[in-house]
N, C-alpha and C. Protein backbone atom coordinates (compact mmCIF):
# COMPACT_ATOMS: atom_id res chain seq x y z
N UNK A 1 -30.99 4.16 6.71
CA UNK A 1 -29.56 3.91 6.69
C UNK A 1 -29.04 3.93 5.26
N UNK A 2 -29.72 3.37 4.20
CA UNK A 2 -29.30 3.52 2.82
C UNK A 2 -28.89 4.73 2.53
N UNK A 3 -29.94 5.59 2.79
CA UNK A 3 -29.89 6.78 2.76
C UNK A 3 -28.72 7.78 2.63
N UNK A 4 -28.08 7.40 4.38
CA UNK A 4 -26.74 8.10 4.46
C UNK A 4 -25.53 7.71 3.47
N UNK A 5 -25.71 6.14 3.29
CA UNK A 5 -24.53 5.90 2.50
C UNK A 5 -24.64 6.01 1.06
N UNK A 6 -26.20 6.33 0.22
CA UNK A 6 -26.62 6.97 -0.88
C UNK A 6 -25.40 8.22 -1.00
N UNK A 7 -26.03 8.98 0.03
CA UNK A 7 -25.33 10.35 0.26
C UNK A 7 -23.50 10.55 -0.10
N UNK A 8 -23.23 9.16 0.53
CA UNK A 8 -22.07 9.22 1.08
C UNK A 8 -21.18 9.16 -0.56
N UNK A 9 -21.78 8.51 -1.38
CA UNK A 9 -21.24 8.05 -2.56
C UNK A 9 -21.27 9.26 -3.88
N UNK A 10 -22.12 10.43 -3.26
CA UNK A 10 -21.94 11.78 -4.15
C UNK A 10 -20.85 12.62 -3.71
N UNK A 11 -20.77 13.13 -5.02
CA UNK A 11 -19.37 14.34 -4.65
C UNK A 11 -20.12 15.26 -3.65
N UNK A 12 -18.58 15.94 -3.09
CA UNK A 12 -20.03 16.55 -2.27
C UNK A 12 -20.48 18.16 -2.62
N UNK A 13 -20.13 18.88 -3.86
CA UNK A 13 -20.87 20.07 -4.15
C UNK A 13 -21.45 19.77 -5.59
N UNK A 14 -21.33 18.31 -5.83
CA UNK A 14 -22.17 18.25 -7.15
C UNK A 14 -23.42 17.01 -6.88
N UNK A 15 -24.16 17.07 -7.42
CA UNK A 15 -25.15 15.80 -7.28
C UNK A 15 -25.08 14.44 -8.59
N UNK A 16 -23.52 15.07 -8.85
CA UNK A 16 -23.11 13.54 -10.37
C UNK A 16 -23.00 12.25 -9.11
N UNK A 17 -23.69 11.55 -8.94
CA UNK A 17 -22.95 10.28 -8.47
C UNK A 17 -21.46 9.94 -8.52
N UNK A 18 -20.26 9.51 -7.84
CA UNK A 18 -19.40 9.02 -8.20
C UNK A 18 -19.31 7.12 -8.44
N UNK A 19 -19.16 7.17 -10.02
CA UNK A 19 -19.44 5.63 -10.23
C UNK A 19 -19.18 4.71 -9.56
N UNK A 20 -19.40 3.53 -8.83
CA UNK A 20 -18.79 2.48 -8.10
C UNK A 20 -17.49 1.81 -8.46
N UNK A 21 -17.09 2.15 -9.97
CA UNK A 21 -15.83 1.63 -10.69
C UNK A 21 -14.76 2.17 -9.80
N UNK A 22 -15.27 4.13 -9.56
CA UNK A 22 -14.28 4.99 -9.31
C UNK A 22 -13.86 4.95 -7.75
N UNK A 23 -14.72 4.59 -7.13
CA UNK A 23 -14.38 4.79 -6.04
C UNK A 23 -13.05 3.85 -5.48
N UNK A 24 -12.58 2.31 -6.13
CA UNK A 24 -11.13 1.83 -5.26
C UNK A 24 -10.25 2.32 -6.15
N UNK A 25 -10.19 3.35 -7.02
CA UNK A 25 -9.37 3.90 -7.51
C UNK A 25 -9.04 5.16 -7.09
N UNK A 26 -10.02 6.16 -6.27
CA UNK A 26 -10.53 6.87 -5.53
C UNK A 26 -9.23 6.76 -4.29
N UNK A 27 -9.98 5.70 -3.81
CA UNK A 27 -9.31 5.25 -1.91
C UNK A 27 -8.06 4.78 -2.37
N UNK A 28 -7.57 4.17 -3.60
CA UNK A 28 -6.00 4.37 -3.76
C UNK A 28 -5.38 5.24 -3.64
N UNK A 29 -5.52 6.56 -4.64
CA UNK A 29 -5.10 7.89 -4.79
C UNK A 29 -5.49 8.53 -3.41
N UNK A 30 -6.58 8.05 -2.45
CA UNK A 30 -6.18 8.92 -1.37
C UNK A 30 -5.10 8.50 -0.04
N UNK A 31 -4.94 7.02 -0.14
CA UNK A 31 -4.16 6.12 0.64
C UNK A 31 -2.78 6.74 0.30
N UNK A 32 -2.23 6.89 -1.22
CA UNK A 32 -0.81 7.41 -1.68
C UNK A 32 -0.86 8.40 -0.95
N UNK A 33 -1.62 9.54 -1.49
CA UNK A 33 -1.61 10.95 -0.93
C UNK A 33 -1.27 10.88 0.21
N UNK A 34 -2.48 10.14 1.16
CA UNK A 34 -1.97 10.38 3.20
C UNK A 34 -0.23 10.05 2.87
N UNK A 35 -0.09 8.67 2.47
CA UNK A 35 1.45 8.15 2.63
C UNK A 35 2.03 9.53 2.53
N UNK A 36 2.32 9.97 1.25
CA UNK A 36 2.84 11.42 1.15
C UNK A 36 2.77 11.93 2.50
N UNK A 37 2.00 13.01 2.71
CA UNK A 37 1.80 13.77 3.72
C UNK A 37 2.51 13.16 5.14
N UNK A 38 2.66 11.75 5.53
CA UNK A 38 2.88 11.31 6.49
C UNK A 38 4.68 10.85 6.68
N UNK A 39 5.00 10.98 4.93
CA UNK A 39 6.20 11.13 4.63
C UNK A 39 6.79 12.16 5.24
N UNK A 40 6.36 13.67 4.56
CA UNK A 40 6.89 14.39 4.71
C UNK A 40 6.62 15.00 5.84
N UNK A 41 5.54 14.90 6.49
CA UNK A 41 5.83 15.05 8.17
C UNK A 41 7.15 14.45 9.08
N UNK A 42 7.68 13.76 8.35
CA UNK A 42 8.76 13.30 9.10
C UNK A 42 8.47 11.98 9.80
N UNK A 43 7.32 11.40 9.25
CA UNK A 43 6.55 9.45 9.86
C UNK A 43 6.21 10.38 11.11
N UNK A 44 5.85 11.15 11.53
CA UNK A 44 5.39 11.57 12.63
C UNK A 44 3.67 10.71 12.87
N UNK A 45 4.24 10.08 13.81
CA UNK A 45 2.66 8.86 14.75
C UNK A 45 1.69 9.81 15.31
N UNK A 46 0.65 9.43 14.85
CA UNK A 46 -0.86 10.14 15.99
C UNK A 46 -1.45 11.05 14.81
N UNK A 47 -1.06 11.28 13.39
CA UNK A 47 -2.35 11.64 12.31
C UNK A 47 -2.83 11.01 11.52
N UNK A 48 -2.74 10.13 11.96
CA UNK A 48 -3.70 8.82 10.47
C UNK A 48 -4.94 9.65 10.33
N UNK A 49 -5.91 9.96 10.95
CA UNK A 49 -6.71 10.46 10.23
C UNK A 49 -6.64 11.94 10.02
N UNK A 50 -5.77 12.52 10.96
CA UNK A 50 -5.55 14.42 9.68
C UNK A 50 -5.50 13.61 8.58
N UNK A 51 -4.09 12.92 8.61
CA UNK A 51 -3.35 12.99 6.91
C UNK A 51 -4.20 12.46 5.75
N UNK A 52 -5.65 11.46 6.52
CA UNK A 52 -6.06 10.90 5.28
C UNK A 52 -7.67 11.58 5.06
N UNK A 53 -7.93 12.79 5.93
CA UNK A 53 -8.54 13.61 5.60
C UNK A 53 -8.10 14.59 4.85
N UNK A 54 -6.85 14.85 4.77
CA UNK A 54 -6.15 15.96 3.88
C UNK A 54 -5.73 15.38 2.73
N UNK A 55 -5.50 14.34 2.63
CA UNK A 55 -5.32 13.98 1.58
C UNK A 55 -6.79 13.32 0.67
N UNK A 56 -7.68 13.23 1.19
CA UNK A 56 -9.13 12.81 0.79
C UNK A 56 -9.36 13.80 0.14
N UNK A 57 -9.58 15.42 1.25
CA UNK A 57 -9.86 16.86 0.72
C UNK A 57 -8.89 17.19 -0.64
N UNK A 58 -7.71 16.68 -0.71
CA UNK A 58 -7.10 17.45 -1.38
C UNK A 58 -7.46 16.18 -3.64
N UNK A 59 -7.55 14.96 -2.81
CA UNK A 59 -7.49 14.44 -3.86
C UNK A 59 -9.47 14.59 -4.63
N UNK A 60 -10.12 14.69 -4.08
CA UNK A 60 -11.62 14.94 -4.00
C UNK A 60 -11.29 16.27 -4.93
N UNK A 61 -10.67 17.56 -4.09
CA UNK A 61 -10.54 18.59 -5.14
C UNK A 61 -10.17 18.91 -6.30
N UNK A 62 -8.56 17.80 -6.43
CA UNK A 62 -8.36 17.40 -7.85
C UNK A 62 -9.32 16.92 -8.46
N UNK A 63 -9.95 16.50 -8.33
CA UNK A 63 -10.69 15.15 -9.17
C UNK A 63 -11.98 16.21 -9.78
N UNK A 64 -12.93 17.24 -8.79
CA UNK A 64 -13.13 18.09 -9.36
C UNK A 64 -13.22 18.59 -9.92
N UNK A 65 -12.02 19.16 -9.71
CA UNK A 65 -11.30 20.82 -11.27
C UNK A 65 -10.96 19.72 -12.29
N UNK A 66 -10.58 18.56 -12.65
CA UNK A 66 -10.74 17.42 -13.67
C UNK A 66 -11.76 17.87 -14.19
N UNK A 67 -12.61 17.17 -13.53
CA UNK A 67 -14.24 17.07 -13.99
C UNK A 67 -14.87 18.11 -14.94
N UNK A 68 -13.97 19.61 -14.33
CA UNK A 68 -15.06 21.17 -14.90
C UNK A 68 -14.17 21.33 -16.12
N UNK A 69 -13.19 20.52 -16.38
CA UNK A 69 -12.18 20.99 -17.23
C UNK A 69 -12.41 20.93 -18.19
């Protein structure tokens, strides 16, 4: 079980660890983001998790192209 959540705490096309500092700073920037997205859907009910997978994917990718920069 460690295991998976080892896993869970790497980026996922790099093998850098993401620090434990980063991560509730992480789930902030992706909590805003969904808000966004759920904004501009119009508050449309029934995607809590599209929006905070798209906004996970999208803030994960920023954070990324950061990283290579």
């Amino acid at each position: 079980m460690r295991q998976s959540s080892a896993r869970l705490a790497k980026s996922p096309t790099v093998d850098k660890p993401i620090e434990s500092k980063e991560i509730p700073e992480l789930h902030e920037r992706i909590a805003i983001r969904a808000y966004q997205i759920y904004e501009d859907s119009g508050y449309a009910a029934g995607h809590d998790l599209q929006n905070w997978l798209q906004a996970e994917q999208e803030v994960l990718d920023d954070q990324m192209e950061a990283d290579f920069q």
